[in-house]
Protein backbone atom coordinates (compact mmCIF):
# COMPACT_ATOMS: atom_id res chain seq x y z
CA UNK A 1 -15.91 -3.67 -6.75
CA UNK A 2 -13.05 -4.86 -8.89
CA UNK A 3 -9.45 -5.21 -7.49
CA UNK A 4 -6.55 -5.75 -9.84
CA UNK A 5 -4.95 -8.44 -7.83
CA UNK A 6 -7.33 -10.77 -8.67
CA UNK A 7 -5.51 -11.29 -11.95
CA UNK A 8 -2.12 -11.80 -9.53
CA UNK A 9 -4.28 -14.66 -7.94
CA UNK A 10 -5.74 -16.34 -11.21
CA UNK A 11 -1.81 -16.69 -12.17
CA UNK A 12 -1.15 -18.06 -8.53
CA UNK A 13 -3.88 -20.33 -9.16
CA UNK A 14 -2.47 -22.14 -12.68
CA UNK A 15 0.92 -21.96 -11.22
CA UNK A 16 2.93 -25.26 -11.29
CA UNK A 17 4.93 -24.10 -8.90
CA UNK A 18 2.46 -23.13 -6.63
CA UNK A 19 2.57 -22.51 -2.49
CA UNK A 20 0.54 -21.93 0.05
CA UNK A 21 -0.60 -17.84 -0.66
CA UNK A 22 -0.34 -15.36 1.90
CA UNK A 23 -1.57 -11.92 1.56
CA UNK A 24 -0.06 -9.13 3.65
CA UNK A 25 -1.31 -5.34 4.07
CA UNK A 26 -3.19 -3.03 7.08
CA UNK A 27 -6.48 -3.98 8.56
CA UNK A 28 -9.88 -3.02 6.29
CA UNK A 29 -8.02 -2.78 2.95
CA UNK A 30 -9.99 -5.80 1.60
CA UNK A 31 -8.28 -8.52 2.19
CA UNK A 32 -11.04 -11.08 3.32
CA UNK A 33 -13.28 -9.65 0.17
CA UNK A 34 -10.36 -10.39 -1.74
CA UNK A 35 -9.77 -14.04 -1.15
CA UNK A 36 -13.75 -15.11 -0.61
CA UNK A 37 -14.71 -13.48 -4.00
CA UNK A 38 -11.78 -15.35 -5.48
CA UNK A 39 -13.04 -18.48 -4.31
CA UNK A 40 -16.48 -17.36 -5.62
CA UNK A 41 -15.54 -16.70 -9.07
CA UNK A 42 -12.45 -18.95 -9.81
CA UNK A 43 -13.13 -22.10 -7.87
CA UNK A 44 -16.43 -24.50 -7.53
CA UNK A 45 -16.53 -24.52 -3.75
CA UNK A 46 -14.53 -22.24 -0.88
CA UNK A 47 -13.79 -23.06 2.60
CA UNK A 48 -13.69 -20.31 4.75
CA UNK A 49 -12.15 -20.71 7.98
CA UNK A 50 -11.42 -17.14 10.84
CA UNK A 51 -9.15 -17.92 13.20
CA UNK A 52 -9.84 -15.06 15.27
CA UNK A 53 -11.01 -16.55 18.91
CA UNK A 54 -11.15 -19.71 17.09
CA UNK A 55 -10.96 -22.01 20.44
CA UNK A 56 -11.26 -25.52 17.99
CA UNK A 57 -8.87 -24.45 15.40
CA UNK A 58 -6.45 -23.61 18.00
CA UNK A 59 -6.91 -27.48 19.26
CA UNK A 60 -7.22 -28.68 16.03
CA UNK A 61 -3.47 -27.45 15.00
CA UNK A 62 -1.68 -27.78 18.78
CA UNK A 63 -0.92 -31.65 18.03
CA UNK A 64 0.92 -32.28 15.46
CA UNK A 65 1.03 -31.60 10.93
CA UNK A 66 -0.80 -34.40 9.82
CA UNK A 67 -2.60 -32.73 6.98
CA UNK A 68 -5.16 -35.65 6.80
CA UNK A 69 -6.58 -35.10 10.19
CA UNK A 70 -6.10 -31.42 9.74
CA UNK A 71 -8.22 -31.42 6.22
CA UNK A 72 -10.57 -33.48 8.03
CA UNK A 73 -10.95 -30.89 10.65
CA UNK A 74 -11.62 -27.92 8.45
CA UNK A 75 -14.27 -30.04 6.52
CA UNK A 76 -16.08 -29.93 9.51
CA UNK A 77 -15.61 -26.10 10.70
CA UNK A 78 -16.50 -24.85 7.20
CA UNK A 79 -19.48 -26.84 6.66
CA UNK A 80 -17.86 -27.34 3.18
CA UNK A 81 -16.32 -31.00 1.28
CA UNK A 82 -13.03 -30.02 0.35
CA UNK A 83 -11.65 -31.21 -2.67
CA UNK A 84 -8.11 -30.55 -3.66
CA UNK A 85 -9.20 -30.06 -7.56
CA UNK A 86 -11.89 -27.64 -6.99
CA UNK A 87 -11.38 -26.23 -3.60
CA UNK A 88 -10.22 -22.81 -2.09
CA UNK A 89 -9.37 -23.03 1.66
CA UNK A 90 -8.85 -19.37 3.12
CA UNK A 91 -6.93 -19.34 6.39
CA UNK A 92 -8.36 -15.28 7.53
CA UNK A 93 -6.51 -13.88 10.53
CA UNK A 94 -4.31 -16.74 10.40
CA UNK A 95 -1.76 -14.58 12.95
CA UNK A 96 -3.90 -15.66 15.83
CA UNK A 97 -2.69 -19.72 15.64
CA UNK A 98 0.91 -19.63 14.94
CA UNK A 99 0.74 -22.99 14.04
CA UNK A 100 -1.73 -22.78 11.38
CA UNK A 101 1.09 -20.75 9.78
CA UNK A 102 3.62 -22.74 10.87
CA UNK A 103 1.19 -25.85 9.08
CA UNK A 104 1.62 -23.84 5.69
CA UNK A 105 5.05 -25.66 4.96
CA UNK A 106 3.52 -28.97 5.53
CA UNK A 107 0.89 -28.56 3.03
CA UNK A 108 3.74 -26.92 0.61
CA UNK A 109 6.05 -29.74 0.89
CA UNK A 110 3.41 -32.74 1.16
CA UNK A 111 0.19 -31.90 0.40
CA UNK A 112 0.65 -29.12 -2.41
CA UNK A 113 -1.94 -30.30 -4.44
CA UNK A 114 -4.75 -28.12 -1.52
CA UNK A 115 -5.02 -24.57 -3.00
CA UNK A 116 -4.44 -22.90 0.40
CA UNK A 117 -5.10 -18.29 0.49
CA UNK A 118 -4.15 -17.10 4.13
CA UNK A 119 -3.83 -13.71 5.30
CA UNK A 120 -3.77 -11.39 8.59
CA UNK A 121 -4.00 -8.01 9.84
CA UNK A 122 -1.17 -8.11 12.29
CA UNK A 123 1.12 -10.70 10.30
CA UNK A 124 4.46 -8.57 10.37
CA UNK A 125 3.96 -7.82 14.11
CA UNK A 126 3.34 -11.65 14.31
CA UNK A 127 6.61 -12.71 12.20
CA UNK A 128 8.24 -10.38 14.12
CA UNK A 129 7.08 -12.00 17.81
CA UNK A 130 9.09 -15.00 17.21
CA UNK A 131 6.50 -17.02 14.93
CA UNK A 132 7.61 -19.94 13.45
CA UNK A 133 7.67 -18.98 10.04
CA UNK A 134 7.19 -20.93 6.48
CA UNK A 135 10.68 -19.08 5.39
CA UNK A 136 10.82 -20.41 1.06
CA UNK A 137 7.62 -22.18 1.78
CA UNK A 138 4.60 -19.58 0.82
CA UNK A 139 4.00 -17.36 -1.46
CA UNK A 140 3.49 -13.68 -0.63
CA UNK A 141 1.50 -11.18 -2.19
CA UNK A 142 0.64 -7.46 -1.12
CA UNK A 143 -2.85 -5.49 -0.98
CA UNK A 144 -3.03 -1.84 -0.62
CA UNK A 145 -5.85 0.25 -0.47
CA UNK A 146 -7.90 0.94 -3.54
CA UNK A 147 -5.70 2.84 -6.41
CA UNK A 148 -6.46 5.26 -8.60
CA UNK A 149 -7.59 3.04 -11.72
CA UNK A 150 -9.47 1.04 -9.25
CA UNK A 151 -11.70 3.76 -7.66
CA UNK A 152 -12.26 5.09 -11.26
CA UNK A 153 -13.69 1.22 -11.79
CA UNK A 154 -15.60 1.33 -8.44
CA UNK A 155 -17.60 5.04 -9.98
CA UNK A 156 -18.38 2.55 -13.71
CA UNK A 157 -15.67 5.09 -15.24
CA UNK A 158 -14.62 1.53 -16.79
CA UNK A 159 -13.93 3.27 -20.66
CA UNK A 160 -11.06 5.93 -18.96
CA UNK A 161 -9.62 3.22 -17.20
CA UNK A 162 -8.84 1.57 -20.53
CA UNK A 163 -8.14 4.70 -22.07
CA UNK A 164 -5.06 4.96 -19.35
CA UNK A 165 -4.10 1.51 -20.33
CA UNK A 166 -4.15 2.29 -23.77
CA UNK A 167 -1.07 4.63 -23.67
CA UNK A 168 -3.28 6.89 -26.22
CA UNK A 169 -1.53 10.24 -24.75
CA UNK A 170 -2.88 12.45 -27.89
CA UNK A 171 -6.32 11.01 -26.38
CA UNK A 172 -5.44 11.19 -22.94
CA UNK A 173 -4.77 14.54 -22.82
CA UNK A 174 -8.37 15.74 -24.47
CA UNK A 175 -9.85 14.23 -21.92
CA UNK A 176 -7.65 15.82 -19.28
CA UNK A 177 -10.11 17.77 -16.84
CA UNK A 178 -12.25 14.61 -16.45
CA UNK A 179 -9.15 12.76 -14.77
CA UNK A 180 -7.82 15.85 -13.18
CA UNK A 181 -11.49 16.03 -11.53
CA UNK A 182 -11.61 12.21 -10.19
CA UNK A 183 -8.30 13.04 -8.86
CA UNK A 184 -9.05 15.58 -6.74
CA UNK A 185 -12.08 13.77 -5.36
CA UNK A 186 -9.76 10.60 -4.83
CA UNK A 187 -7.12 13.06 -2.95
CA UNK A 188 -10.41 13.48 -0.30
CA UNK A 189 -11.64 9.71 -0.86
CA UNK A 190 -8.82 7.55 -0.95
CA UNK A 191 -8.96 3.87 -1.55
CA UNK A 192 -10.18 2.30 1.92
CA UNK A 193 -12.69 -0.18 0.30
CA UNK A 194 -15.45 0.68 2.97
CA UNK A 195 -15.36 4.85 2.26
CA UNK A 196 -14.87 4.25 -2.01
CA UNK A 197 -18.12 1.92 -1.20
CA UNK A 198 -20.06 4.33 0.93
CA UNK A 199 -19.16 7.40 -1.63
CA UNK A 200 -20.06 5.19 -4.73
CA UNK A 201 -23.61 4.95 -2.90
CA UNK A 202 -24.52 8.27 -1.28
CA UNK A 203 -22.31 10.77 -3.08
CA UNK A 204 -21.84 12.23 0.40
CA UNK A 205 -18.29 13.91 1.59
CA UNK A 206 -19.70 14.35 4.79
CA UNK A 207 -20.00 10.48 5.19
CA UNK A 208 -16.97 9.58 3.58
CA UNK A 209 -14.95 11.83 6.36
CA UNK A 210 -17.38 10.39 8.94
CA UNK A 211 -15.89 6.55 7.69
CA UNK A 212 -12.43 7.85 7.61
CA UNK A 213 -13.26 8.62 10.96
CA UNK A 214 -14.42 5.61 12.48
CA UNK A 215 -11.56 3.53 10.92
CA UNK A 216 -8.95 6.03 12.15
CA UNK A 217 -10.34 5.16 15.89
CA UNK A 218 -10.26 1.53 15.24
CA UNK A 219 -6.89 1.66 14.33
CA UNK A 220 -5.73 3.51 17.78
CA UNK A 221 -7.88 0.84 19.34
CA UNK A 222 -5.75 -1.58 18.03
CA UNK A 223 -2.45 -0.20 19.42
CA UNK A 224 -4.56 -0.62 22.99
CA UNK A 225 -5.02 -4.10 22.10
CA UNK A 226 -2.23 -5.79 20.29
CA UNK A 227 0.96 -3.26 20.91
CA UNK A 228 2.58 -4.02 24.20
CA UNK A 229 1.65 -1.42 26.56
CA UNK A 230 4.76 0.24 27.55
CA UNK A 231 4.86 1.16 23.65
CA UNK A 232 1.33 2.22 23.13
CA UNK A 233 1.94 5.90 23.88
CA UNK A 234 4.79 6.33 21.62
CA UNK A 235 3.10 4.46 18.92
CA UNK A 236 0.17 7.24 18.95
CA UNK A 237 3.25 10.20 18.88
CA UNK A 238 4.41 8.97 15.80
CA UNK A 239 0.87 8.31 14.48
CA UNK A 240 -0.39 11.56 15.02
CA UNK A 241 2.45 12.95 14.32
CA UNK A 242 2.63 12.56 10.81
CA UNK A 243 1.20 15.51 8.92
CA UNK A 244 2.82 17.99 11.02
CA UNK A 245 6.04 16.49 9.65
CA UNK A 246 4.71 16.03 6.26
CA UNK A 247 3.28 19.94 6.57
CA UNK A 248 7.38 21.31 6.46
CA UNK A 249 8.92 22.15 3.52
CA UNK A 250 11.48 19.59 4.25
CA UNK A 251 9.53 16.16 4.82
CA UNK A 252 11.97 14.28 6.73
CA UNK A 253 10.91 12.94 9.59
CA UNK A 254 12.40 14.45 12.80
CA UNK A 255 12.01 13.13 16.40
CA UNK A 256 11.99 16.35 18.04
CA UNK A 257 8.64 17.24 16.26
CA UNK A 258 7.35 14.75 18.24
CA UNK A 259 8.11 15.24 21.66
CA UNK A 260 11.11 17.96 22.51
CA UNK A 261 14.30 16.10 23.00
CA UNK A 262 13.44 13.11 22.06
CA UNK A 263 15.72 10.17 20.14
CA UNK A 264 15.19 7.48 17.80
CA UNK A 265 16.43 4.52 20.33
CA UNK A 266 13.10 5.90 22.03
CA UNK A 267 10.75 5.13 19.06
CA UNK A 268 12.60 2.44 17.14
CA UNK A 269 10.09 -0.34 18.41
CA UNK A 270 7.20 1.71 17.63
CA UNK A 271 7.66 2.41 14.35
CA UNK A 272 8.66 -0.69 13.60
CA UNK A 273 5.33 -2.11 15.23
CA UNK A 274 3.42 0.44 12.77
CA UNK A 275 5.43 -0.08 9.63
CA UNK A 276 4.57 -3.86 10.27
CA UNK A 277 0.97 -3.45 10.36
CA UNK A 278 1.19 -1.96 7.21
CA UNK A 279 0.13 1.65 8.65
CA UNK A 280 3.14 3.69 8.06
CA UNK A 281 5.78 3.29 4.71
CA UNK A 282 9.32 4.34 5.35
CA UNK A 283 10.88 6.10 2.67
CA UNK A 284 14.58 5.95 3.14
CA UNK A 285 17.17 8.61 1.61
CA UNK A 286 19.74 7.53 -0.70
CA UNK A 287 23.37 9.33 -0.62
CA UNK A 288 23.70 7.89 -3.82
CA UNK A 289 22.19 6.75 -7.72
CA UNK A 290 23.79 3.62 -8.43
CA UNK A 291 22.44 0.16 -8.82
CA UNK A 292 21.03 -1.04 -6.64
CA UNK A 293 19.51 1.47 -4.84
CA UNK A 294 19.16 -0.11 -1.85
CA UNK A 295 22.85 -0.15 -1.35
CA UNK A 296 23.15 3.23 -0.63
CA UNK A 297 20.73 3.64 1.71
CA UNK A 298 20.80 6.07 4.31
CA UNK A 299 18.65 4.51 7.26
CA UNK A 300 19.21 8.08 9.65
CA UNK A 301 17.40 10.11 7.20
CA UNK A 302 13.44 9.05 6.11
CA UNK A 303 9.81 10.42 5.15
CA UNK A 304 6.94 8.68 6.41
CA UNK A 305 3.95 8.42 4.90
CA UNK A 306 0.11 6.49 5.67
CA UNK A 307 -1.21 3.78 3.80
CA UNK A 308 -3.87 5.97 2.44
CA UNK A 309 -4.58 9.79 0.97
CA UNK A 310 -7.89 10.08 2.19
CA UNK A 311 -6.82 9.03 6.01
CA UNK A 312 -4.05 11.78 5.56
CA UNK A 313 -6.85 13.86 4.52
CA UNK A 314 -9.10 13.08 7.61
CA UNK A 315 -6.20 13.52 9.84
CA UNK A 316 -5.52 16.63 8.93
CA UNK A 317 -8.76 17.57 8.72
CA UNK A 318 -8.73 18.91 5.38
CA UNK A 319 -12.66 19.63 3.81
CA UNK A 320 -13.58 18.27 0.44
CA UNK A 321 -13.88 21.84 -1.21
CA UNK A 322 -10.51 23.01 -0.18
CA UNK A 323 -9.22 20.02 -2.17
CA UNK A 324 -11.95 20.37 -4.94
CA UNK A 325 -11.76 24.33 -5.62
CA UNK A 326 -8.24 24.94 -4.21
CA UNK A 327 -7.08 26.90 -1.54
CA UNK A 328 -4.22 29.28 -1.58
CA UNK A 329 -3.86 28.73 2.27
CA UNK A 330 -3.88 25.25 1.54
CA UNK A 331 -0.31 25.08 -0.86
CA UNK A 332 2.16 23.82 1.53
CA UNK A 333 0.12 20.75 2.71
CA UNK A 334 -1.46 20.25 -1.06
CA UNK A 335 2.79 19.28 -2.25
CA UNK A 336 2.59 16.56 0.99
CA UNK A 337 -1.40 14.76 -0.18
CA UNK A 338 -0.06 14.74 -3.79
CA UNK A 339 3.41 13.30 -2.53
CA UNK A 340 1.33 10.70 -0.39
CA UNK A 341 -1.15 10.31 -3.69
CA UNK A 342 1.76 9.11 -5.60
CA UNK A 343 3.65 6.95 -3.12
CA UNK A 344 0.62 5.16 -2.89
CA UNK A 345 0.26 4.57 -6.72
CA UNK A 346 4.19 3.75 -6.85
CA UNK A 347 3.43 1.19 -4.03
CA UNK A 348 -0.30 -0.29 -5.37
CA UNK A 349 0.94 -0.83 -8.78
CA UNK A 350 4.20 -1.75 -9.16
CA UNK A 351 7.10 -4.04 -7.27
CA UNK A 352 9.86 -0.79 -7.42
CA UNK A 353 11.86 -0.36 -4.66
CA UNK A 354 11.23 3.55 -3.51
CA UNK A 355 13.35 6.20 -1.83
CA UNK A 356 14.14 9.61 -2.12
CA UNK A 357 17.36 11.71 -2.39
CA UNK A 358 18.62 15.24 -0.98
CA UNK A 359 22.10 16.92 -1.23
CA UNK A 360 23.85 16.98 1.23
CA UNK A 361 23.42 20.44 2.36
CA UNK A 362 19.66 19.62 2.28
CA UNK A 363 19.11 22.14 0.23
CA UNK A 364 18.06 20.20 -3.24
CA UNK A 365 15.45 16.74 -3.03
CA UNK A 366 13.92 14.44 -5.43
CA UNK A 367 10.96 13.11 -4.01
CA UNK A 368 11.35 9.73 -5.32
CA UNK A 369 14.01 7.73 -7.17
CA UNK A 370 13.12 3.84 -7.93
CA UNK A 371 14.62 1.93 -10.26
CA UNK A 372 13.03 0.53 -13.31
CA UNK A 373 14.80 -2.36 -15.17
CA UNK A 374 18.41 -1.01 -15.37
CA UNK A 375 17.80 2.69 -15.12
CA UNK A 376 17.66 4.41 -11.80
CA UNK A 377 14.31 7.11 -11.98
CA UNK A 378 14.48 10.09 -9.96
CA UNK A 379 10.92 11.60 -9.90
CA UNK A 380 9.49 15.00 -9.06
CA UNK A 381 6.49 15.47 -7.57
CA UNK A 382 4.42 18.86 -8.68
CA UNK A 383 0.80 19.34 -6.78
CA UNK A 384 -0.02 22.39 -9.76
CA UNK A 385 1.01 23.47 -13.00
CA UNK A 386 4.20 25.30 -11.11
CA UNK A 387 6.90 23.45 -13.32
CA UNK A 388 9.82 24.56 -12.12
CA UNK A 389 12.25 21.76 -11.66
CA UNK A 390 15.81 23.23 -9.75
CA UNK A 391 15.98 20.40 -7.52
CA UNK A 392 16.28 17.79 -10.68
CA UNK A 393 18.18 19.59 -12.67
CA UNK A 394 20.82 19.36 -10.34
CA UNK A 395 20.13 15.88 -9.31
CA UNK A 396 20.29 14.73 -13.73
CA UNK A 397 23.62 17.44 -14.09
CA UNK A 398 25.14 14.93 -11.14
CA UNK A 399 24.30 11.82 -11.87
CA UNK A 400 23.39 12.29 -15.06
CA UNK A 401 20.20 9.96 -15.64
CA UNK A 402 18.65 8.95 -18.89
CA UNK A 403 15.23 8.88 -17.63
CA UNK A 404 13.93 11.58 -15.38
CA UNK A 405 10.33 12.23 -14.50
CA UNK A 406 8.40 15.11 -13.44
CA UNK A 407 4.58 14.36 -12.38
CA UNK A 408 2.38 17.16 -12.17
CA UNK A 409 -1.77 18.30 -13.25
CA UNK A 410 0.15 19.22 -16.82
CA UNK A 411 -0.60 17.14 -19.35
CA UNK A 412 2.37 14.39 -20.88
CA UNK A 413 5.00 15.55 -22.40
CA UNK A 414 8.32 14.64 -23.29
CA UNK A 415 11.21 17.30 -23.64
CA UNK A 416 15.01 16.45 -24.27
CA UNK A 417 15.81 15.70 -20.67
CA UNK A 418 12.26 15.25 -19.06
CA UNK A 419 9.06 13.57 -19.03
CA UNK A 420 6.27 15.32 -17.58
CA UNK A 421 3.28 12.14 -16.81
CA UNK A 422 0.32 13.64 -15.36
CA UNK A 423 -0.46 12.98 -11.58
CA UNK A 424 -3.17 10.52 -12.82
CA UNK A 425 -1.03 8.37 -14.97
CA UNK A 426 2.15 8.07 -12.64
CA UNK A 427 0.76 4.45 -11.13
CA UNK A 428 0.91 3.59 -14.88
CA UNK A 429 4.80 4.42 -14.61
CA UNK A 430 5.89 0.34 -15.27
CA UNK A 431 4.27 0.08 -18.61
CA UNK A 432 5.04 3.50 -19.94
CA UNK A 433 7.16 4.02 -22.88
CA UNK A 434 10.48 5.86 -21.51
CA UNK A 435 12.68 5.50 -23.24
């Protein structure tokens, strides 16, 4: 299985200005496979060390920073001679010793020359706790679940995965249905690692909603376990909440949907402990489209959205044929998996801030507005071939925009005041020609 950000590391590696690496993002979406194949491929030896109920690493790291005696140590835990020339150390679940991450600025400022990969499910609740953090002395970088490109890799579709990166749109299009079919089984799928394996073995929907499953309970066991428990309860509302309030018309998120009567002040801490696991995105509104966006946000009024299509999918407990043949039943909640497909895409492959934008009435939304380079994007999200854009035509007569997108099964096309990208070429949005 090949992940894109292993070209992210190889530049972190030959980096002169180098720090210790830390990789954030939700339990299971690959992050230990990430850094160990790394250190397979890209380095002669790896030393592996899991902190998780790691009784000598906690000892070994409760004295004091002296990196000597600490290298020294993780010789001897991973069985493995490191060398600072040709040596990857991985520090996995490094949440669980705070001052293992706390020992990440020592390395940066006097032992840089250790190439040092850490990462942990529960890091933002950690940083959040009160952990003394590395603040200007790591690197960060972020993993989301397999994206499109990357579970067209996973099925050995390798030649349409350069034929997306070739721009070739006169191309692109012939070959249309094929993408348009791979999307519709990635819609079900989604890009959890462990279900894109399982379906690239068995062909077997059935299974793959079975795995979705399974790591939808493990994730409610660990609110049991790691969320304090007065929050626990609230922290499942909101979870399960989420495709009834991505099922309205209207996808902002609303307390009372939840529980009648209920306020924000009431679930402030656990959405916050769910957007820091990397669950849940929050999509702010913006009252405005100037630069920056994020200066006009609008923190009352947001969508929220999982970290993955397929878990959406299993949630609701949509089948694979209703995706696969279409459903006219199944409209309504098709718009919110094909607003979650793209988020997703927006988020895997690119660094754009995101939010969306509705009138003030609430009667006209753009689904998403980032902002590429100079140019604020407003982009419209279409689930069919229905092409009717109101909502943005009223958004590009206001603010008057030079480049507005709408992303739908059509195929590309460029008009005077719109480009239509297909659904499966949207995470491709960075290196497109828009101008």
């Amino acid at each position: 299985m090949y992940r894109n950000k292993i070209e992210e590391l190889i530049k972190w590696k030959n980096s002169k200005s180098r720090k210790p690496l830390i990789i954030r993002g939700a339990r299971q979406v690959g992050k230990t496979w990430l850094m160990q194949e790394f250190g397979k491929n890209y380095y002669e030896k790896c030393a592996y060390i899991n902190f998780d109920s790691n009784n000598r690493m906690e000892e070994l790291f409760s004295t004091d920073f002296d990196i000597e005696r600490i290298v020294q140590g993780l010789k001897i835990e991973s069985g493995v001679n490191i060398e600072p020339e040709n040596t990857l150390i991985i520090f996995d679940e490094i949440q669980e010793i705070p001052k293992a991450l706390t020992s990440l600025k020592y390395f940066c400022e006097n032992a840089n020359k250790y190439h040092i990969v850490a990462a942990g499910s529960l890091l933002g609740v950690a940083m959040h706790e009160g952990t003394s953090f590395p603040v200007g002395k790591v690197d960060f970088m972020d993993l989301y679940p397999l994206s499109y490109e990357e579970f067209l890799e996973a099925l050995g579709e390798k030649e349409l995965v350069n034929l997306l990166k070739t721009q070739n749109m006169e191309l692109i299009n012939i070959f249309s249905d094929k993408f348009k079919n791979y999307l519709k089984q990635y819609l079900f799928i989604g890009g959890m690692p462990e279900v894109v394996a399982d379906y690239v073995q068995n062909k077997d929907f059935n299974a793959v909603r079975d795995k979705q499953t399974r790591l939808l309970e493990a994730y409610e066991q660990d609110f049991s376990k790691h969320a304090p428990n007065n929050i626990v309860p609230r922290i499942r509302q909101l979870w399960n909440n989420i495709p009834t309030q991505l099922a309205k018309e209207n996808k902002k998120f609303i307390y009372g949907l939840v529980k009648q009567g209920a306020r924000a002040r009431e679930y402030e801490v656990a959405l916050s402990w769910l957007i820091d696991c990397g669950l849940v995105y929050q999509i702010n509104r913006v009252k405005d489209c100037k630069i920056p966006l994020v200066a006009y946000q609008d923190f009352n009024a947001f969508k929220l959205y999982l970290l993955d299509v397929g878990l959406l999918c299993a949630m609701a407990q949509i089948d694979a044929q209703t995706i696969i043949d279409g459903n006219s039943i199944f409209v309504e909640f098709k718009g919110a998996l094909t607003e979650q497909f793209v988020l997703t895409e927006l988020k895997a492959n690119t660094n754009v801030p995101i939010f969306y934008w509705s009138s003030e009435t609430g009667i006209a939304e753009v689904d998403y507005i980032v902002q590429i380079g100079k140019n604020n994007v407003p982009i419209e999200v279409k689930s069919n071939e229905n092409l009717q854009s109101k909502s943005l035509k009223n958004f590009v007569q206001k603010y008057n925009t030079k480049i507005n997108i709408r992303t739908s099964m059509s195929n590309y096309r460029k008009e005077d005041w719109l480009i239509n990208i297909p659904l499966y070429l949207i995470g491709n949005i960075s290196n497109l020609n828009l101008s």
